[in-house]
Protein backbone atom coordinates (compact mmCIF):
# COMPACT_ATOMS: atom_id res chain seq x y z
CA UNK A 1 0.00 0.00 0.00
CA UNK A 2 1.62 3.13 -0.90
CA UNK A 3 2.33 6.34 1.31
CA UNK A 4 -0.03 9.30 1.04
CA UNK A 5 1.43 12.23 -0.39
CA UNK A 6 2.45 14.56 2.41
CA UNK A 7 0.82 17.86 2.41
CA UNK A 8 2.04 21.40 2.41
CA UNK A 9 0.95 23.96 4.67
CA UNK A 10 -0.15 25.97 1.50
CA UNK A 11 -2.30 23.10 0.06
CA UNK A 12 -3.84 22.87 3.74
CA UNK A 13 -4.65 26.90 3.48
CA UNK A 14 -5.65 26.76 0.20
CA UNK A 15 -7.94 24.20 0.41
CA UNK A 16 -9.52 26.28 3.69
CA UNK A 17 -9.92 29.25 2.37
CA UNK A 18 -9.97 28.90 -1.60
CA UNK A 19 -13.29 28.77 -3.60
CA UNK A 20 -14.61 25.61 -4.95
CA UNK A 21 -11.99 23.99 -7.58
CA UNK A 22 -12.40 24.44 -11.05
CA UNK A 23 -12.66 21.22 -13.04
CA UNK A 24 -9.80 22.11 -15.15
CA UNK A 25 -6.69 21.25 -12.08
CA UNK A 26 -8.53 18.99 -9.50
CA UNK A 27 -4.68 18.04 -7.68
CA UNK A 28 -3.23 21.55 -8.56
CA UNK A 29 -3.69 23.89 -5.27
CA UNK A 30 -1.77 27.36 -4.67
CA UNK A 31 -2.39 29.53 -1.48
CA UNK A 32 -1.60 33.44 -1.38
CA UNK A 33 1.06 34.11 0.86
CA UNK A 34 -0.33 36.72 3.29
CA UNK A 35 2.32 39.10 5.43
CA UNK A 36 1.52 39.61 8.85
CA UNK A 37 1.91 43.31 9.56
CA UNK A 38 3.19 42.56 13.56
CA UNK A 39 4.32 46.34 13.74
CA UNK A 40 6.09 47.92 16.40
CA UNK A 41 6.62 46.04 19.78
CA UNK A 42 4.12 46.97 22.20
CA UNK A 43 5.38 49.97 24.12
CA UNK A 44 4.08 51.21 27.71
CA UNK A 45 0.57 51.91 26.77
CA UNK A 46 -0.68 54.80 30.07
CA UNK A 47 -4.30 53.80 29.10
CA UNK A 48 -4.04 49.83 29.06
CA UNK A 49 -5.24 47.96 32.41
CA UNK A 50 -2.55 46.40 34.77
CA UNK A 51 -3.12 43.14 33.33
CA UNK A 52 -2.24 44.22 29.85
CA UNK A 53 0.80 46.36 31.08
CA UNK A 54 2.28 44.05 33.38
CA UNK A 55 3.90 40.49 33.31
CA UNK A 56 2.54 37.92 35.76
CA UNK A 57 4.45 36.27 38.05
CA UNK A 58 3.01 32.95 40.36
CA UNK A 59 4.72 33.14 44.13
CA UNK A 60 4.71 29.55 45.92
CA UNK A 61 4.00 30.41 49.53
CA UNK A 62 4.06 27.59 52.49
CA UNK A 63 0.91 27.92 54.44
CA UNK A 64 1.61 29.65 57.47
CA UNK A 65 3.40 32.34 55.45
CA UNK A 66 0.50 32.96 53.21
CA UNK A 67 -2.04 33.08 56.16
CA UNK A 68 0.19 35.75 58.02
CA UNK A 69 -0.03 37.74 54.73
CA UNK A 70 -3.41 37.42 54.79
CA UNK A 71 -3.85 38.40 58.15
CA UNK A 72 -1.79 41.44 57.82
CA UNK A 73 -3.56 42.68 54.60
CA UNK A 74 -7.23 42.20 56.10
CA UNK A 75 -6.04 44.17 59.56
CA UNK A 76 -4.82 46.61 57.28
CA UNK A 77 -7.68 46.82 54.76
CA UNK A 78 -4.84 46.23 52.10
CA UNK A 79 -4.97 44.11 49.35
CA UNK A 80 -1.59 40.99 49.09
CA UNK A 81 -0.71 42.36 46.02
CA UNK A 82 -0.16 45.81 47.51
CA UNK A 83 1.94 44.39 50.64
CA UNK A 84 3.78 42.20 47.67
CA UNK A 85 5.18 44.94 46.07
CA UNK A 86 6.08 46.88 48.82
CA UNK A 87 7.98 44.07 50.08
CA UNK A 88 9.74 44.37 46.15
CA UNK A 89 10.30 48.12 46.91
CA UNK A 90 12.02 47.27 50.55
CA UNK A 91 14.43 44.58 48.96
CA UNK A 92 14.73 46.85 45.90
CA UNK A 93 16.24 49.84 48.70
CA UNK A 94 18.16 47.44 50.65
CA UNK A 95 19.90 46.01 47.73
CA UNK A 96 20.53 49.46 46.69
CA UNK A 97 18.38 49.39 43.24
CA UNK A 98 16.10 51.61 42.11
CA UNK A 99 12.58 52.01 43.56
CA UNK A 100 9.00 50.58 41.57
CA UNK A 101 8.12 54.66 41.31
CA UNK A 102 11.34 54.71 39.74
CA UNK A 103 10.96 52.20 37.51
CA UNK A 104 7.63 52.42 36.48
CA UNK A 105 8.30 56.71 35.18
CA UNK A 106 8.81 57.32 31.62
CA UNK A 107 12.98 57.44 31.56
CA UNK A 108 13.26 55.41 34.37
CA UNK A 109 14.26 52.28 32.01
């Protein structure tokens, strides 16, 4: 039993997304190669959310550490992510790097 023919990605596209064949080539197929305009690389955008602006980053906490957090940010009516970064900012200043206010104005890359 002989091998199917292996496809191309541009028979796969063309066959997608071209009109019904024509009776004249039934096994000929071509597909328009279409340039992706990417543009620039996303700058800092002052109007996009934090979520769109900002990288995330999982922290693995043991239990007892994340329930002190906890507790600290509810007697404080804080939010964790709040006391997170200003426990960034303190080890930022104590290993003599700039601050998150720093970082985060225009020239401060």
């Amino acid at each position: 039993m002989p091998k199917p023919p292996k496809l191309s990605l541009a028979s796969i596209v063309a066959a997608s997304s071209s009109p019904p064949r024509s009776s004249h080539h039934p096994s000929h197929q071509t597909a328009e190669i279409v340039q992706l305009d990417t543009g620039a690389p996303p700058g800092r955008r002052p109007n996009a959310t934090l979520k769109q602006r900002a990288r995330q980053m999982s922290v693995y906490l043991e239990p007892p550490v994340y329930d002190q957090l906890r507790d600290i940010a509810h007697a404080e009516r804080a939010k964790m992510h709040g006391l997170m970064l200003e426990a960034l900012d303190l080890l930022f200043k104590q290993r003599g790097a700039r601050s998150i206010d720093q970082l985060n104005d225009p020239g401060g890359r």
